[in-house]
N, C-alpha and C. Protein backbone atom coordinates (compact mmCIF):
# COMPACT_ATOMS: atom_id res chain seq x y z
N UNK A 1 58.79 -52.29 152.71
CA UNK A 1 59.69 -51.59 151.81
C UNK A 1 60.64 -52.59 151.16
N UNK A 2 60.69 -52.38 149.93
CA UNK A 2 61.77 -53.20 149.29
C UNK A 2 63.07 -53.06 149.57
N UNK A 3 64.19 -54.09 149.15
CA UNK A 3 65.26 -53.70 148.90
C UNK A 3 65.87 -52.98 147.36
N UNK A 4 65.25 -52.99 146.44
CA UNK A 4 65.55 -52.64 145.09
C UNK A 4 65.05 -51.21 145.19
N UNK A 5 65.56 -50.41 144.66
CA UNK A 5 65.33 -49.15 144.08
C UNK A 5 63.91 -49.22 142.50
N UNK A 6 62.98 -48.83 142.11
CA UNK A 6 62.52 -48.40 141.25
C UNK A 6 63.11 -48.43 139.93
N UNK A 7 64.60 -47.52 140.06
CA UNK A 7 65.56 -47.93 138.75
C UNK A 7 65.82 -49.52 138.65
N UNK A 8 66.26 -49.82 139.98
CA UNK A 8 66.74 -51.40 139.11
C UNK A 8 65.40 -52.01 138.64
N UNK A 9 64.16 -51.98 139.28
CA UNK A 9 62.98 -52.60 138.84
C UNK A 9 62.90 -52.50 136.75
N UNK A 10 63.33 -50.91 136.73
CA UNK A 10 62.39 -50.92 135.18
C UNK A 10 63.56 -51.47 134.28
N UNK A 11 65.23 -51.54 135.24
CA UNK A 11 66.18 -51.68 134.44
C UNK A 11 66.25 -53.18 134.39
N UNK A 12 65.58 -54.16 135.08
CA UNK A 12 65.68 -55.64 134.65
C UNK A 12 65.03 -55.43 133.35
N UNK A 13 65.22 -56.69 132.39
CA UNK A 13 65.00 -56.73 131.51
C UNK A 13 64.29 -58.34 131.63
N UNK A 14 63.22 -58.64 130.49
CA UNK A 14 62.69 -59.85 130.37
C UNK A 14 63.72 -60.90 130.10
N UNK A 15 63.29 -62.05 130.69
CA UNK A 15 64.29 -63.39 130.56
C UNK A 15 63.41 -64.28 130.38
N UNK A 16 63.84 -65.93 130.29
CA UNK A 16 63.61 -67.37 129.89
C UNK A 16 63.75 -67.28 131.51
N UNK A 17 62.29 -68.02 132.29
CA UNK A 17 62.87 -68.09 133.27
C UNK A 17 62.55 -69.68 133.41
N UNK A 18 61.63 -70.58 132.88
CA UNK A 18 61.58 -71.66 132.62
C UNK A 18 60.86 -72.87 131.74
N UNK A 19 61.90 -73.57 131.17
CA UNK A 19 60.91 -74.15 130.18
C UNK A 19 60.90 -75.56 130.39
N UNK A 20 59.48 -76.36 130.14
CA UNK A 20 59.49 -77.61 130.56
C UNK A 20 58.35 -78.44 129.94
N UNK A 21 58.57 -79.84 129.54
CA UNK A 21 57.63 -80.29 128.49
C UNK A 21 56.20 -80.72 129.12
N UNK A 22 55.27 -80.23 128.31
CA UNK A 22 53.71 -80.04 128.37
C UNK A 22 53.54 -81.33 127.63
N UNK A 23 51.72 -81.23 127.90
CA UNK A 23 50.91 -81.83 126.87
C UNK A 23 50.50 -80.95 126.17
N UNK A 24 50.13 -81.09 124.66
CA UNK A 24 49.44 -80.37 123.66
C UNK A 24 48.30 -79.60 123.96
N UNK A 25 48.44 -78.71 123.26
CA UNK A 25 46.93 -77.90 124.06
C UNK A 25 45.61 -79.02 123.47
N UNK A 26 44.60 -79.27 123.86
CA UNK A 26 43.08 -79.28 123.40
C UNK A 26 42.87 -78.96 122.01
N UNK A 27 43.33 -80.10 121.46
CA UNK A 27 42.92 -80.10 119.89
C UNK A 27 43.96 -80.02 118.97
N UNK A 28 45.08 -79.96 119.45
CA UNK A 28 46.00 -79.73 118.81
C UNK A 28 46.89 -81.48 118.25
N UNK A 29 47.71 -80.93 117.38
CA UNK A 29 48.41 -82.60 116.85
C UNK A 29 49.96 -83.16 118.21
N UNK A 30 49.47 -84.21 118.53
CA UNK A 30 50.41 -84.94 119.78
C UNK A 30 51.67 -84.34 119.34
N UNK A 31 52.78 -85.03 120.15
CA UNK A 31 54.24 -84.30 119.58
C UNK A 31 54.84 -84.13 120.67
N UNK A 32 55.86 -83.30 120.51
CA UNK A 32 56.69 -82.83 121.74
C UNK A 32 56.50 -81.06 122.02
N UNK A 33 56.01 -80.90 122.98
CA UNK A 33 55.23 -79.43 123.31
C UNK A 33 55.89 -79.20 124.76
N UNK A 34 56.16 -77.49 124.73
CA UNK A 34 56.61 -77.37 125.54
C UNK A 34 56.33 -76.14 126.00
N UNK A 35 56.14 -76.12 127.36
CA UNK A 35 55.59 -74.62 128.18
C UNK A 35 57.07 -73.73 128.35
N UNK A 36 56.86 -72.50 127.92
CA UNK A 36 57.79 -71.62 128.18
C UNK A 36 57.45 -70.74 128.91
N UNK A 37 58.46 -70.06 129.68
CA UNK A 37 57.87 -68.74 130.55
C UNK A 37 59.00 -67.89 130.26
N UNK A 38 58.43 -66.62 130.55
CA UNK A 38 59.82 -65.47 130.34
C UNK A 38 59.11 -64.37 131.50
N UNK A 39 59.88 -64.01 131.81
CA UNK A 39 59.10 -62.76 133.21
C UNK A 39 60.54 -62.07 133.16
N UNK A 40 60.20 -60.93 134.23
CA UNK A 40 60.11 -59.66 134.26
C UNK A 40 59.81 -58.77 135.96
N UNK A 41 60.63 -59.49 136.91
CA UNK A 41 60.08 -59.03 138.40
C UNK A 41 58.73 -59.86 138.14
N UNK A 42 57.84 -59.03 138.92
CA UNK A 42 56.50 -59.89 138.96
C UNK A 42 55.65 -60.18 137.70
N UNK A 43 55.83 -59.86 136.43
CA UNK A 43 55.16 -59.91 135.41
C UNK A 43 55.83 -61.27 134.98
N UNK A 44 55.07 -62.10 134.08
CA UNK A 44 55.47 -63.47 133.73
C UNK A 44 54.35 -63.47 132.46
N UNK A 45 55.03 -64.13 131.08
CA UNK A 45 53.95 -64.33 130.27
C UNK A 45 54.35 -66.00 129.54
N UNK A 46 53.20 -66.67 129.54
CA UNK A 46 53.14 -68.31 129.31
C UNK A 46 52.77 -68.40 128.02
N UNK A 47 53.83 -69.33 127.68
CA UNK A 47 52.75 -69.95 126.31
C UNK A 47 53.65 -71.47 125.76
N UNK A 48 52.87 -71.94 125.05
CA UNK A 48 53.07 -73.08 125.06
C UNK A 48 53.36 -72.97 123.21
N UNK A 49 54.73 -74.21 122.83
CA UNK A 49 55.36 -74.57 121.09
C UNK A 49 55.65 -75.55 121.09
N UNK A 50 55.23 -76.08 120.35
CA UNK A 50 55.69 -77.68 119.51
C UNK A 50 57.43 -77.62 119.16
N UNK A 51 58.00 -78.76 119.33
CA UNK A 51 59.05 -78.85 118.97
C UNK A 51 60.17 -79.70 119.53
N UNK A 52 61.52 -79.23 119.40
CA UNK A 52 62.03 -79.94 120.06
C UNK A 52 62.78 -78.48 121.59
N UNK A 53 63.29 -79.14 122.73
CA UNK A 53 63.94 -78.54 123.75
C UNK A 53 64.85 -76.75 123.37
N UNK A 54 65.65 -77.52 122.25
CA UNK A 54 66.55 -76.56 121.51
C UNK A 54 65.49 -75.31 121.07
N UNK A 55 64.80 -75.72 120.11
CA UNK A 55 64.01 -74.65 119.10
C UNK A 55 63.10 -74.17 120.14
N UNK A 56 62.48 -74.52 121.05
CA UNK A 56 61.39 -73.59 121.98
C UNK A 56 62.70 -72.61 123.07
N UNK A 57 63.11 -73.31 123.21
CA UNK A 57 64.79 -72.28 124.02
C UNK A 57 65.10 -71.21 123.03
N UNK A 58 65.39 -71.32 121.47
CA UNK A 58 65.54 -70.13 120.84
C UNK A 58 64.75 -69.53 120.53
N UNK A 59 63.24 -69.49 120.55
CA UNK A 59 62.21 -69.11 120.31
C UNK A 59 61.63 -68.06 121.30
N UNK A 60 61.77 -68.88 122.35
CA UNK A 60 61.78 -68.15 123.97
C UNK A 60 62.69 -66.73 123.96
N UNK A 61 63.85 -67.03 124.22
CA UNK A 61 65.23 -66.14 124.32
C UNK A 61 65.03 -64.60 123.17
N UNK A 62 64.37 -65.31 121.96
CA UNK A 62 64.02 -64.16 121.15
C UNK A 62 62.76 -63.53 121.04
N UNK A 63 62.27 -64.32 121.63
CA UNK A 63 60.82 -63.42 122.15
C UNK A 63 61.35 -62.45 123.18
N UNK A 64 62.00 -62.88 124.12
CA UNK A 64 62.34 -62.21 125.39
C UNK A 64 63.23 -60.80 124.88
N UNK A 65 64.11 -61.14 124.13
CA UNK A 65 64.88 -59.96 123.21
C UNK A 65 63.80 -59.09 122.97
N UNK A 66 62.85 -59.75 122.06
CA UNK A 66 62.45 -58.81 121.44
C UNK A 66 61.23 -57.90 122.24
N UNK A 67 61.06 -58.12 123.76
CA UNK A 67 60.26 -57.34 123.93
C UNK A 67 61.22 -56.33 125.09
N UNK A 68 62.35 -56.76 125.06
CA UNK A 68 63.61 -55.51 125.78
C UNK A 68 63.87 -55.03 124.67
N UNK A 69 63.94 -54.87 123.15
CA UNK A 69 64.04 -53.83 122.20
C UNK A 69 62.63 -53.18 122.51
N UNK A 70 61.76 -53.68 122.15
CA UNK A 70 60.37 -52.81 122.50
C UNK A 70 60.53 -51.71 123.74
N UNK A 71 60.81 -52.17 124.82
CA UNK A 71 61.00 -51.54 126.09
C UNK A 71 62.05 -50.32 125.93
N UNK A 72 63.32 -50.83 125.74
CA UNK A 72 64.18 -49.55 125.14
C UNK A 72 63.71 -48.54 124.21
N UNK A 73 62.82 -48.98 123.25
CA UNK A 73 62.32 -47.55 122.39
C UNK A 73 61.46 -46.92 122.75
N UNK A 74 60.92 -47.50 124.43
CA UNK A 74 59.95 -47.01 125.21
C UNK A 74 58.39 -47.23 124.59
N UNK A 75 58.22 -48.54 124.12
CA UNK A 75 57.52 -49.32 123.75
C UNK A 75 56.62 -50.09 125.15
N UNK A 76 55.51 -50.09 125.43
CA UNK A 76 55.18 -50.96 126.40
C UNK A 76 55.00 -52.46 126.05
N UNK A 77 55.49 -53.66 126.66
CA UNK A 77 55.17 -55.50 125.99
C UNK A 77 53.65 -55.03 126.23
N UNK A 78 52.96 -54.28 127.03
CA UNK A 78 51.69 -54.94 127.23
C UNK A 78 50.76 -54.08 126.13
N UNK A 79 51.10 -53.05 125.50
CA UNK A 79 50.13 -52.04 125.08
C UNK A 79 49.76 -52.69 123.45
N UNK A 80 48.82 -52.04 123.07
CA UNK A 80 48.55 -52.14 121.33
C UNK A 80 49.40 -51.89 120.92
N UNK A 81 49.32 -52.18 119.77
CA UNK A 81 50.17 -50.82 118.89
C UNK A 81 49.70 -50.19 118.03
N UNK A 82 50.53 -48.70 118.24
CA UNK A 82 49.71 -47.64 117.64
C UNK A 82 49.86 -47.50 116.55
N UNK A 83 48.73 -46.71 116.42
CA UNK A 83 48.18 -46.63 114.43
C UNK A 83 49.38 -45.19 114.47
N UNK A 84 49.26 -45.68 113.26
CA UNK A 84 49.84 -44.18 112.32
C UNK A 84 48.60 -43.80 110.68
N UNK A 85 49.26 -42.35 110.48
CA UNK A 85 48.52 -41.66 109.64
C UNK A 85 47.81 -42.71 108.50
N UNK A 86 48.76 -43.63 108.29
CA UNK A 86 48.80 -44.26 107.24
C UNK A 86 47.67 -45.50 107.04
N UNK A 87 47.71 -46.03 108.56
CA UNK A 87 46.98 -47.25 109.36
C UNK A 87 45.38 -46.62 108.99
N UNK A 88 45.36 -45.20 108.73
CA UNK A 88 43.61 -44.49 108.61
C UNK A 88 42.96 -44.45 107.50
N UNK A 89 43.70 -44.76 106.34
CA UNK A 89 43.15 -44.22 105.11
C UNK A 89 42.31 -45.84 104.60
């Protein structure tokens, strides 16, 4: 049994939980590349940006925003997204 309640689980919100410099993916142009992570309790999603320390940190932070706006409008990070009437014609 946990110590957290269910509420606090859905009420964390995604964060930057660490970022640290990579090599370039496989094919890509050399540089300064850097692995970011952002999670969520046990959910964690990776990906890797060119740049410098600063710009993958704001890049990160607003990814992470933007999938706690998603979440608040009761949006799932993991689902499609859905068509509308409009998406058919």
């Amino acid at each position: 049994m946990s110590d957290e309640s269910d509420d606090d689980f859905f009420n964390r919100k995604f964060g930057v939980t660490r970022i640290e410099k990579t090599d370039p993916p496989e094919g890509m142009q050399k540089g300064d590349w850097y692995l970011y992570v952002i999670g969520k309790g046990s959910s964690e999603i990776q990906g890797k940006r060119p740049g410098t320390l600063e710009s993958v940190t704001e890049y990160a932070k607003d990814y992470a925003s933007n999938l706690n706006e998603r979440a608040a409008l009761g949006y799932s990070a993991y689902a499609v997204a859905k068509r509308t009437k409009s998406d058919n014609k």
